[in-house]
Protein backbone atom coordinates (compact mmCIF):
# COMPACT_ATOMS: atom_id res chain seq x y z
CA UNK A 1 99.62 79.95 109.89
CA UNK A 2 101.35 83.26 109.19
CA UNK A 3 99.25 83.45 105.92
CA UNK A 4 96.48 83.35 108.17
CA UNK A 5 97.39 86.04 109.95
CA UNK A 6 98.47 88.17 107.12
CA UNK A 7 95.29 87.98 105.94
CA UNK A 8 93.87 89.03 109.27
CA UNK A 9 96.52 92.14 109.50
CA UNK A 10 95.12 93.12 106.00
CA UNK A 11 91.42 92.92 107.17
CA UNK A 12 91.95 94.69 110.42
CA UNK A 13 94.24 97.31 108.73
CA UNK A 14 91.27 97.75 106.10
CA UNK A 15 93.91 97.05 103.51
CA UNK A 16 92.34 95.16 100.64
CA UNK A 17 93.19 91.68 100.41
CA UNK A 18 95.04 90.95 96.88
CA UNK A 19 98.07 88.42 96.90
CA UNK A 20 100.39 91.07 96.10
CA UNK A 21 99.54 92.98 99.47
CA UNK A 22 99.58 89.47 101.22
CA UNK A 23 102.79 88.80 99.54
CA UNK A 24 103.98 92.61 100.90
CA UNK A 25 102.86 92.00 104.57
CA UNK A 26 104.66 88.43 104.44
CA UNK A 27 107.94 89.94 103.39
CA UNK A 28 107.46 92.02 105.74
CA UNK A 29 107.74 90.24 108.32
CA UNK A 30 110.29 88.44 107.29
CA UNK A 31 108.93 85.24 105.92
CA UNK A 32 109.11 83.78 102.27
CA UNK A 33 105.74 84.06 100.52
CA UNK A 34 104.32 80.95 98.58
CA UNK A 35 101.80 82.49 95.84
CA UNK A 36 100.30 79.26 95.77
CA UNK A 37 99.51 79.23 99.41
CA UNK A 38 98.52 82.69 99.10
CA UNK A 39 96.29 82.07 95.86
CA UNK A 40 94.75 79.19 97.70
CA UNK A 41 94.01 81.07 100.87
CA UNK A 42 92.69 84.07 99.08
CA UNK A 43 90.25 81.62 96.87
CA UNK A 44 89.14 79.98 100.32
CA UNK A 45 88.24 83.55 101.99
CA UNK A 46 86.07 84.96 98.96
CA UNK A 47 82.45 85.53 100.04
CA UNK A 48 84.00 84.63 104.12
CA UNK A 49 82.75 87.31 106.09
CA UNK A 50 85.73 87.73 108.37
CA UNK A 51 84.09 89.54 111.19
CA UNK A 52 81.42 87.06 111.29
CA UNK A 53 83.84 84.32 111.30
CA UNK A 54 85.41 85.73 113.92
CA UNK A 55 82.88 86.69 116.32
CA UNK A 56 81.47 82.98 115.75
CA UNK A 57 84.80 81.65 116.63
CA UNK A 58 85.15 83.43 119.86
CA UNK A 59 81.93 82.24 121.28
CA UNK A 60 82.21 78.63 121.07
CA UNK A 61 82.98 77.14 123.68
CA UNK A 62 86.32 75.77 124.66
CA UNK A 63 86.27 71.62 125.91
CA UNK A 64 88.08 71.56 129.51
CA UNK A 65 91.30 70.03 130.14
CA UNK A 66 91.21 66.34 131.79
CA UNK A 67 91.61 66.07 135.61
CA UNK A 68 95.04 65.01 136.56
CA UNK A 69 94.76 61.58 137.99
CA UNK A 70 96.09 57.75 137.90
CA UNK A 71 98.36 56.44 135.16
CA UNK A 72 96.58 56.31 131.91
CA UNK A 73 96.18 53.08 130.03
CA UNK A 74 98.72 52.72 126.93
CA UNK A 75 95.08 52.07 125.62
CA UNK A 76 93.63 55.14 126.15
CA UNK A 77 97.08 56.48 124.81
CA UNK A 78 97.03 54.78 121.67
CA UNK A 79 93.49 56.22 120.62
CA UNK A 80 94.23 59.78 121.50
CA UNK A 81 96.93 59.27 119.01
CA UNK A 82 94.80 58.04 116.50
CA UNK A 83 92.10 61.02 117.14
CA UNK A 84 94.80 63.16 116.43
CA UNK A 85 95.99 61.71 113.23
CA UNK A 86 92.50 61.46 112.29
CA UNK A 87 91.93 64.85 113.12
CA UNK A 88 95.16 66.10 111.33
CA UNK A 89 93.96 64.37 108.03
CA UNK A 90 90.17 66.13 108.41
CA UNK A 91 92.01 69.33 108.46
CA UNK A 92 93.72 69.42 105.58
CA UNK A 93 90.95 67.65 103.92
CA UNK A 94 88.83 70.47 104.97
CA UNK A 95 90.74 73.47 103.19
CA UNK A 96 91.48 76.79 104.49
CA UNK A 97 87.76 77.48 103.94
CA UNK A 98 87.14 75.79 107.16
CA UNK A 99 89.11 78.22 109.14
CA UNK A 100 86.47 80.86 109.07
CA UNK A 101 83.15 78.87 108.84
């Protein structure tokens, strides 16, 4: 996630994003840069229009939290857990491409 947000420092900053200023702004902050990670991210953000992304992201809508009630069913338990490891496998399937649109 941090390479995420380098990448978002650099954008805000206006800083161009190359992997050695990604690699710069990691150190930076104290973190040990992967240039694979970074190559990958950078490859997944050419052509991303980051503002766009962002503005898209902030207006969708968030799902509300469940209403507190009764004891859940181990059921009901059981297949949240396999949304989740479902949903963990779609992401990385997905690529970092995914993060802004």
């Amino acid at each position: 996630m941090e390479y995420v947000y380098a990448a978002l420092l650099l954008h805000k900053a206006g800083g161009k994003m190359t992997a050695k200023a990604m690699d710069e702004v990691l150190t930076a902050a104290g973190s040990k840069p992967d240039k694979g990670r970074i190559k990958a991210l950078l490859a997944a953000l050419k052509g991303v229009d980051i503002d766009e992304a962002l503005t898209s992201a902030a207006a969708m809508p968030v799902a509300a939290a469940p209403a507190a009630g009764g004891a859940a069913a181990p059921a009901a338990a059981e297949e949240k857990k396999e949304e989740k490891e479902e949903e963990k496998e779609e992401e990385m399937t997905a690529g970092l491409g995914s993060l802004f649109g």
